[in-house]
C-alpha atoms as a PDB file:
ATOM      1  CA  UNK A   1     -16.677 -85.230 127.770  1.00  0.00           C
ATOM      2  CA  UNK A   2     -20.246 -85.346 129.315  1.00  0.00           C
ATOM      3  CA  UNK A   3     -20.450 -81.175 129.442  1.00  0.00           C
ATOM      4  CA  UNK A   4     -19.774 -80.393 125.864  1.00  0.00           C
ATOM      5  CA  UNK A   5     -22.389 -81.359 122.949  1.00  0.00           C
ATOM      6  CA  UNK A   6     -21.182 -82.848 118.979  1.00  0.00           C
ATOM      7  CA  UNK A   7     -24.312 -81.194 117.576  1.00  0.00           C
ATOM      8  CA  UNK A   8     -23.281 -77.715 116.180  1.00  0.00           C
ATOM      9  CA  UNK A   9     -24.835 -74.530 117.816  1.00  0.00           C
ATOM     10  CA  UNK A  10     -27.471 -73.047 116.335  1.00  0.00           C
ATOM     11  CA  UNK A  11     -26.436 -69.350 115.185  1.00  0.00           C
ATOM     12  CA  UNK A  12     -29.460 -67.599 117.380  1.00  0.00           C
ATOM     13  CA  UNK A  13     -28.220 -69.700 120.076  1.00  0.00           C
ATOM     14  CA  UNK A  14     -24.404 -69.050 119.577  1.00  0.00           C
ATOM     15  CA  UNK A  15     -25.606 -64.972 119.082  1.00  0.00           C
ATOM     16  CA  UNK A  16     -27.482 -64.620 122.205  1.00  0.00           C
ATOM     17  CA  UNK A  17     -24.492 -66.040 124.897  1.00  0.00           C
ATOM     18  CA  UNK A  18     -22.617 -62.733 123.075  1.00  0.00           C
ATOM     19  CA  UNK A  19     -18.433 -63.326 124.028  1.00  0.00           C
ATOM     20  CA  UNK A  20     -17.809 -66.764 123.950  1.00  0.00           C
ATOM     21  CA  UNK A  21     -14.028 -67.924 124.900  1.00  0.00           C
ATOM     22  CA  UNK A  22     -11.974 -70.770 125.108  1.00  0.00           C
ATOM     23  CA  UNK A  23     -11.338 -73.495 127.928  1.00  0.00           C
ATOM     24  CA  UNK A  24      -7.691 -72.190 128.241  1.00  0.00           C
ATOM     25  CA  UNK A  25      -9.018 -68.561 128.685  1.00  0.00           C
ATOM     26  CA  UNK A  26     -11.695 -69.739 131.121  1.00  0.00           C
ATOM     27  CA  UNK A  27      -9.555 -71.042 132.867  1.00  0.00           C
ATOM     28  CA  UNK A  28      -6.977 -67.835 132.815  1.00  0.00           C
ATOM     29  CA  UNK A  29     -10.202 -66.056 134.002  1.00  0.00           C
ATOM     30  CA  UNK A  30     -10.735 -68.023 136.834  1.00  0.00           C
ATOM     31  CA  UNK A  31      -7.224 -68.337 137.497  1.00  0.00           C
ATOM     32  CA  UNK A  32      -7.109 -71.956 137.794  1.00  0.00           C
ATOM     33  CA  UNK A  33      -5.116 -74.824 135.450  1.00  0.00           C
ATOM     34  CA  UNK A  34      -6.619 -75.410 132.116  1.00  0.00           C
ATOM     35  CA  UNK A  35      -7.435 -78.925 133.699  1.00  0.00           C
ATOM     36  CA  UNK A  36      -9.315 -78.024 136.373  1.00  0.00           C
ATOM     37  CA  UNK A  37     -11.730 -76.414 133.849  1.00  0.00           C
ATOM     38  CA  UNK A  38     -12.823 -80.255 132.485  1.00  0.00           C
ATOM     39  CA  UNK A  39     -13.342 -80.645 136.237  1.00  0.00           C
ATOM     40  CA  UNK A  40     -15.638 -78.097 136.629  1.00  0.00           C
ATOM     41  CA  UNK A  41     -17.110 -78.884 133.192  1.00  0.00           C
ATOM     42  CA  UNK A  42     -18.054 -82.623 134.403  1.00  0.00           C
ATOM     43  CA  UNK A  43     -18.898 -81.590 137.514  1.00  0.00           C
ATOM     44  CA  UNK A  44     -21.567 -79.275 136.106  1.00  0.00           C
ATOM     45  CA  UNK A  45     -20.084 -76.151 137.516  1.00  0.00           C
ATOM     46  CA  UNK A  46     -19.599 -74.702 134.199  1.00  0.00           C
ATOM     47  CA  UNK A  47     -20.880 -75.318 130.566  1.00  0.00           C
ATOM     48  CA  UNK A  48     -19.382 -75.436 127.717  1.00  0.00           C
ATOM     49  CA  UNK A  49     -20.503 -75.985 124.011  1.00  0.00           C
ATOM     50  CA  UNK A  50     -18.656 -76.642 120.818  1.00  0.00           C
ATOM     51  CA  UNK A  51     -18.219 -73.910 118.142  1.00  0.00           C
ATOM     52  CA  UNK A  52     -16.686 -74.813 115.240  1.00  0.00           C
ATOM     53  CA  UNK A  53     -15.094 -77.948 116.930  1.00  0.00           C
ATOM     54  CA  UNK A  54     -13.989 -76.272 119.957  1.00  0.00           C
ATOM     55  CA  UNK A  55     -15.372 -76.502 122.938  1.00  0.00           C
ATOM     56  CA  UNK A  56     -16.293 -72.490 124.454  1.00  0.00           C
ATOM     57  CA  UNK A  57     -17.678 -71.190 127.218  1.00  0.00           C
ATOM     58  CA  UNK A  58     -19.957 -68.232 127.411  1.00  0.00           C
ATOM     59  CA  UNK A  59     -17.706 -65.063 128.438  1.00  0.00           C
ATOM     60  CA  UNK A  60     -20.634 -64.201 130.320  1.00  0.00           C
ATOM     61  CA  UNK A  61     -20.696 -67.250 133.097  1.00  0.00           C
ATOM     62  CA  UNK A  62     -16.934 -65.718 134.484  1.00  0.00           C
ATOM     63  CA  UNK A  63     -17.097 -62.643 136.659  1.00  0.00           C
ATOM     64  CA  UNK A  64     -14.368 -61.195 138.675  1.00  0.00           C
ATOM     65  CA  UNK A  65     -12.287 -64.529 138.639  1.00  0.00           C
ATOM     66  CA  UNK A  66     -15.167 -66.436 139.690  1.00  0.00           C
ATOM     67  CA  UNK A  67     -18.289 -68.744 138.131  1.00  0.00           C
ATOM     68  CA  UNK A  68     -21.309 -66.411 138.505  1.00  0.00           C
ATOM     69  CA  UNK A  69     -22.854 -67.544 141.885  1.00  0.00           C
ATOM     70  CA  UNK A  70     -25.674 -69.515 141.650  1.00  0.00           C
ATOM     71  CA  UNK A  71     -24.779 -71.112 138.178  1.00  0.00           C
ATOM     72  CA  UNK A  72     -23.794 -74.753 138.739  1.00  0.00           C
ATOM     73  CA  UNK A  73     -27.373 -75.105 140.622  1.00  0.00           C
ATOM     74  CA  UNK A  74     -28.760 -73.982 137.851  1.00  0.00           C
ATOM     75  CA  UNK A  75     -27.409 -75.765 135.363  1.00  0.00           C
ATOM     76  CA  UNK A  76     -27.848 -78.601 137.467  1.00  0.00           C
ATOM     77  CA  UNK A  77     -31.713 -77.931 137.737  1.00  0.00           C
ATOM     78  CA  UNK A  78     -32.016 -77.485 134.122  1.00  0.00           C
ATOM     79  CA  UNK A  79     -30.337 -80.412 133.433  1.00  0.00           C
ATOM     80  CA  UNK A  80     -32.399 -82.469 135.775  1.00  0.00           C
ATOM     81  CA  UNK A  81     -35.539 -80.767 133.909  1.00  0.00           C
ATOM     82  CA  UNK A  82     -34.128 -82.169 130.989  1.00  0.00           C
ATOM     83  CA  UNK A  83     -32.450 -79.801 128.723  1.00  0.00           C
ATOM     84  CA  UNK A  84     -29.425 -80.543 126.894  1.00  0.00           C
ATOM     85  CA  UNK A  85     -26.525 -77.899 127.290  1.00  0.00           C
ATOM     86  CA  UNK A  86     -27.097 -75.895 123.910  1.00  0.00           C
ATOM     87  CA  UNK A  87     -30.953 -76.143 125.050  1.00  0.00           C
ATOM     88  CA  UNK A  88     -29.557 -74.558 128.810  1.00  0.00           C
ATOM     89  CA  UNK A  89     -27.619 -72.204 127.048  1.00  0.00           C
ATOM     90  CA  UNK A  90     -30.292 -70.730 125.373  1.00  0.00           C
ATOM     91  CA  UNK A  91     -32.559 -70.220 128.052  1.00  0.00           C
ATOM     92  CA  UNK A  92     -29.973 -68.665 130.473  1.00  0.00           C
ATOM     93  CA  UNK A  93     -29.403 -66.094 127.625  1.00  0.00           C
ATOM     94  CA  UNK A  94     -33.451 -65.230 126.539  1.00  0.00           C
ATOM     95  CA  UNK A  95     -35.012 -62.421 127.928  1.00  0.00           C
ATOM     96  CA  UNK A  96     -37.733 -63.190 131.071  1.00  0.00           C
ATOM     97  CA  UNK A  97     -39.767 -60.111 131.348  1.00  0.00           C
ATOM     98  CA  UNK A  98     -40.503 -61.271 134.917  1.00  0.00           C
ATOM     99  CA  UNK A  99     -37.216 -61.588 135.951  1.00  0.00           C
ATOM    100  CA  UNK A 100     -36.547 -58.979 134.461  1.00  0.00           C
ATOM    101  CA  UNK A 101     -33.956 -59.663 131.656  1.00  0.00           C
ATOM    102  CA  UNK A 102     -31.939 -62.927 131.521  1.00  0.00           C
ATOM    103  CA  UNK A 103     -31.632 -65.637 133.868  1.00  0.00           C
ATOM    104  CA  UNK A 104     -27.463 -64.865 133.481  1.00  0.00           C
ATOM    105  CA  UNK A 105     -28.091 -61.248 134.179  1.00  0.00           C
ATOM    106  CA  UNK A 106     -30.462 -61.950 136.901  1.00  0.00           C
ATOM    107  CA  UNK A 107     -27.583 -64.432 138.105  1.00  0.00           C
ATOM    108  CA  UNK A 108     -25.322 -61.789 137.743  1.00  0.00           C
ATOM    109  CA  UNK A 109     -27.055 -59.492 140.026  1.00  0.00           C
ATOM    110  CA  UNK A 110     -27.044 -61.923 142.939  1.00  0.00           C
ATOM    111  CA  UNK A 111     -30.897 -62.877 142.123  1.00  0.00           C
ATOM    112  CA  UNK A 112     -30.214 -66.819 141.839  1.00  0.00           C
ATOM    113  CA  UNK A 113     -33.507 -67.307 143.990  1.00  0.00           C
ATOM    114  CA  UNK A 114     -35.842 -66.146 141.367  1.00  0.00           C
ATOM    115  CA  UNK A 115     -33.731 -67.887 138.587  1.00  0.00           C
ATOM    116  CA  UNK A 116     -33.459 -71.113 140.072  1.00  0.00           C
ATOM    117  CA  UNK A 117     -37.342 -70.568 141.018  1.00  0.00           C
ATOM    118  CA  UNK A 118     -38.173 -71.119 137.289  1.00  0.00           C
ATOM    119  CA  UNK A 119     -35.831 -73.615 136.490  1.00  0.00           C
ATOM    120  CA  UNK A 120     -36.911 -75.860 139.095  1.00  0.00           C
ATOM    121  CA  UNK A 121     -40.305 -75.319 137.449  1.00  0.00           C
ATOM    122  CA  UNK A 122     -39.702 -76.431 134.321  1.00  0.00           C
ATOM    123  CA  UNK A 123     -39.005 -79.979 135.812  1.00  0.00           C
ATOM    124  CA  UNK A 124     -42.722 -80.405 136.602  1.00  0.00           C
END
């Protein structure tokens, strides 16, 4: 599946995302069927990564039934830029001071502009 990585994630990595939870729970969240979530997943609407064999998502990128707004632009951009999905992970989840906090957070929030802003800069 194109949206999940074999490498293992690295414990920093896996600590910063905070809740991670399964495919079937995503997809509970969002209140779709658990195979709609691989849709989303190869569509680049949602990441996942594998912990411990099993592919997660970070709690963090489901809010009120709903991807986070914004995301799957994102994580489009940053793919396009070149990072790999533990590589995405980690920079949705590090503190910006300019943002300020976390591109998620900032997602969160409803301030995609300035998130996507500096994703679309790292291309260059």
């Amino acid at each position: 599946m194109h949206a999940t990585v074999e490498s293992a994630l690295d414990p920093r990595t896996e600590a910063l995302a905070g809740e991670w939870i399964s495919l079937r729970e995503a997809a509970e969240r969002l209140g779709i069927k658990p195979n709609r979530i691989k849709q989303l997943l190869s569509e680049r609407k949602l990441l996942a990564v594998r912990r411990g064999g099993v592919p997660m998502v970070p709690a963090a990128f489901i809010k009120n039934g709903q991807v986070i707004k914004g995301l799957p632009g994102t994580l489009t951009l940053l793919s396009d830029a070149g990072y790999d999905d533990v590589e995405t992970i980690r920079w949705l989840f590090t503190a910006d001071d300019t943002l300020p906090g976390t591109p998620v957070q900032a997602l969160t929030e409803n301030r995609g502009t300035e998130v996507r802003r500096r994703a679309q800069a790292l291309a260059f």
